[in-house]
Protein backbone atom coordinates (compact mmCIF):
# COMPACT_ATOMS: atom_id res chain seq x y z
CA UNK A 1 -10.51 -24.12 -15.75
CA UNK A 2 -7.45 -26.36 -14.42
CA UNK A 3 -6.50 -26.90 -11.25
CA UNK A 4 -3.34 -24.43 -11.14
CA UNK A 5 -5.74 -21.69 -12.29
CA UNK A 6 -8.11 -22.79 -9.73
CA UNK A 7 -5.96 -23.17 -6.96
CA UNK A 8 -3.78 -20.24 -7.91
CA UNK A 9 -7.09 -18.25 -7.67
CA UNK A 10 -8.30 -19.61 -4.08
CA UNK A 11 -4.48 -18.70 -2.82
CA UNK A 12 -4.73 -15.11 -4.29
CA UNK A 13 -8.51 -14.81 -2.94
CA UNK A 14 -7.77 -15.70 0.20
CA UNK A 15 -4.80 -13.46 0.62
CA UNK A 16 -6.26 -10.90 -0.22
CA UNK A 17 -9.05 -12.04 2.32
CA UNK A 18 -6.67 -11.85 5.75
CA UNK A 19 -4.66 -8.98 4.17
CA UNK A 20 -7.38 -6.73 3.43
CA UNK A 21 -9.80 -8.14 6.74
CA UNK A 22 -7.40 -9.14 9.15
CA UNK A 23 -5.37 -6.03 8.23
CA UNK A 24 -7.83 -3.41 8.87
CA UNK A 25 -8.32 -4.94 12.27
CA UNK A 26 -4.61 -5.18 12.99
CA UNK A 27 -3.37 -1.98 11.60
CA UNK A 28 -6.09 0.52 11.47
CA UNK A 29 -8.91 -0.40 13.91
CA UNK A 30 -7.06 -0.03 17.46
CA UNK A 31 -6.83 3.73 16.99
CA UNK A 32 -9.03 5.60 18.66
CA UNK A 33 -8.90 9.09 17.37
CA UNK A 34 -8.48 7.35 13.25
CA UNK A 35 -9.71 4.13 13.67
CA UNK A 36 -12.06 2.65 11.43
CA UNK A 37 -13.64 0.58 14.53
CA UNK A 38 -16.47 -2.50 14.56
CA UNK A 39 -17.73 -0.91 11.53
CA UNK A 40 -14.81 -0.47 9.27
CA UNK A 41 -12.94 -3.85 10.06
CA UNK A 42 -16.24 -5.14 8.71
CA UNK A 43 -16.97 -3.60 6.13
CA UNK A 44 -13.40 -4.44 5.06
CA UNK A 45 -14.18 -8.29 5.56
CA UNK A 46 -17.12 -7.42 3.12
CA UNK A 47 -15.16 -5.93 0.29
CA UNK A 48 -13.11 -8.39 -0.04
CA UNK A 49 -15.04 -10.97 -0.29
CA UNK A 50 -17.24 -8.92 -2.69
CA UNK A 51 -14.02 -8.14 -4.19
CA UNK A 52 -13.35 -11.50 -4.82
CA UNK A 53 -16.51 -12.83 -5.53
CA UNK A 54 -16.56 -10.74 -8.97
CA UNK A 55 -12.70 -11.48 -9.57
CA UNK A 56 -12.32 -15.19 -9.01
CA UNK A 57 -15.73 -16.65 -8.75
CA UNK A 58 -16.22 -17.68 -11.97
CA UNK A 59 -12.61 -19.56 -12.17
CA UNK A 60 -12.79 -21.34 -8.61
CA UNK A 61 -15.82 -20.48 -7.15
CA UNK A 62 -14.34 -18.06 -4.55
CA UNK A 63 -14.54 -20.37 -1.43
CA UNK A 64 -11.60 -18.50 0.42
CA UNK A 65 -11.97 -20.79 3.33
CA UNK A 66 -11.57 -24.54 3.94
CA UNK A 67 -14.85 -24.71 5.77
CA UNK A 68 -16.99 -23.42 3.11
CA UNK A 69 -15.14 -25.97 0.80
CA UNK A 70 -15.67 -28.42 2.89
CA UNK A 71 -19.56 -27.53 3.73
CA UNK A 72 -19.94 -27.48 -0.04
CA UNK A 73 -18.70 -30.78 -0.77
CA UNK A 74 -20.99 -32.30 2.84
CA UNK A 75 -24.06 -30.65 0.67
CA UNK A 76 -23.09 -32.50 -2.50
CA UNK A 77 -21.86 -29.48 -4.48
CA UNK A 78 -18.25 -30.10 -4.46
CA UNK A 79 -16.18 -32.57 -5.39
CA UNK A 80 -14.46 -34.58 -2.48
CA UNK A 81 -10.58 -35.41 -5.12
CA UNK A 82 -10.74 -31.40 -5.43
CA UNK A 83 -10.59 -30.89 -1.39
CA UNK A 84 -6.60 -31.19 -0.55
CA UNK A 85 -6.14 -28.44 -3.76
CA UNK A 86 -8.55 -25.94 -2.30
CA UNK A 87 -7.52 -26.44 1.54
CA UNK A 88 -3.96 -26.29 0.35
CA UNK A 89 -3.82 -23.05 -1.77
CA UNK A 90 -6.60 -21.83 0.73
CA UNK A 91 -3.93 -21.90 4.13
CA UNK A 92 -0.75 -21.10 1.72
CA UNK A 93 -2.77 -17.82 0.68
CA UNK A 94 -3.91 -17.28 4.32
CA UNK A 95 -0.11 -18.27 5.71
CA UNK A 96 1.37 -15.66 2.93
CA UNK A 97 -0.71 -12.55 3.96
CA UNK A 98 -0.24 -13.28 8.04
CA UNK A 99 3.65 -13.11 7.27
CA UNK A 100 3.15 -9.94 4.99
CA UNK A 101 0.84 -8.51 8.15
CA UNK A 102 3.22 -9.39 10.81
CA UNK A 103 6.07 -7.70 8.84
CA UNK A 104 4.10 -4.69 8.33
CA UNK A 105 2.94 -4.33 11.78
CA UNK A 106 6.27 -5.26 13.43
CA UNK A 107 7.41 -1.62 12.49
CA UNK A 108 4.33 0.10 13.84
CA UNK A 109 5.37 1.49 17.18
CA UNK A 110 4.41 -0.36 20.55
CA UNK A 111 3.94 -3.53 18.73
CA UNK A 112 5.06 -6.80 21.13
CA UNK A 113 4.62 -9.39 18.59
CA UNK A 114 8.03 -11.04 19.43
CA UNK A 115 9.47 -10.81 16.28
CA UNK A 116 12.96 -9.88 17.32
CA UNK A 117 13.67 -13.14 19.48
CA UNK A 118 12.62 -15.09 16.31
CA UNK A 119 14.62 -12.93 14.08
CA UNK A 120 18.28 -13.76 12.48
CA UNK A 121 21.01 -11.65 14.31
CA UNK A 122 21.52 -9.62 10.88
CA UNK A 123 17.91 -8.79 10.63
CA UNK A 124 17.71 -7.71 14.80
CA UNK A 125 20.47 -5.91 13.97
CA UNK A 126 19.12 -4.10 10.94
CA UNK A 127 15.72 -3.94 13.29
CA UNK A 128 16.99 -2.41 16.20
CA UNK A 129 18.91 0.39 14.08
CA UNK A 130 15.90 1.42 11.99
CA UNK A 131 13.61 1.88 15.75
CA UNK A 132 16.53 3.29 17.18
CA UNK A 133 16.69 5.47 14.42
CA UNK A 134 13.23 6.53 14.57
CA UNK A 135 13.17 6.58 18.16
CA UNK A 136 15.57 9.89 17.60
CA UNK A 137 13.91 11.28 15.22
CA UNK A 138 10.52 11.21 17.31
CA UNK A 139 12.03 12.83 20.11
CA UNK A 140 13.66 15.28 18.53
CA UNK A 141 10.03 16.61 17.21
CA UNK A 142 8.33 16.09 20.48
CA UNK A 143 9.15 16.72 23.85
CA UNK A 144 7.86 13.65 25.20
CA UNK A 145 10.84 11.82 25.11
């Protein structure tokens, strides 16, 4: 394989690691009355790596983690030139699904991640209209407002 396909498949792997693991634990495992719990978040983590394991193992090996590519090249089964490609693709995959996350979860209600004092006035804007919007339609089907 080259190293585009290799590296393309260590970024997609390891998206699909922190979006599918660190996503059940953000989005789904906090609820108590629906939430998968302990359990769920890892049997999530498990998945995907299984996932993966079968989808890109045979074109990159299916590190999905800059420690286990750099544990395999300390036990003399990696190359050391073929580190900075791995590690690379590895974090951009990783950086891609926290942003993805974030995004999703910033619309969940009662999330405090911060996101509007970050945000471009245009997109606060946008933000604020969309939970103020939703804000009135909550009330007006519940009396808990």
């Amino acid at each position: 394989m080259t190293n585009v396909q290799r590296g393309l498949a260590e970024m997609i792997g390891t998206f699909w690691l922190v979006f599918g693991g660190c996503g059940s634990a953000v989005l789904a495992a906090g609820i108590p009355e629906l939430g998968i719990a302990y359990a769920g978040v890892s049997l999530a983590f498990g998945l995907t790596v299984l996932t993966m394991a079968y989808s890109i193992g045979h074109i990159s090996g299916c590190h999905l983690n800059p420690a286990v590519t750099i544990g395999l090249w300390a036990g003399g089964r990696f190359e050391a030139r073929d580190i900075p490609l791995y590690v690379i693709a590895q974090v951009v995959g990783a950086v891609i699904a926290a942003v993805l996350l974030y995004e999703i979860a910033s619309g969940a209600p009662g999330f405090t991640g911060g996101w509007r004092r970050t945000a471009s006035p245009s997109i606060r804007r946008t933000a604020i209209r969309w939970s103020q919007l939703r804000r009135s339609k909550w009330c007006s089907l519940s009396s808990s407002c």
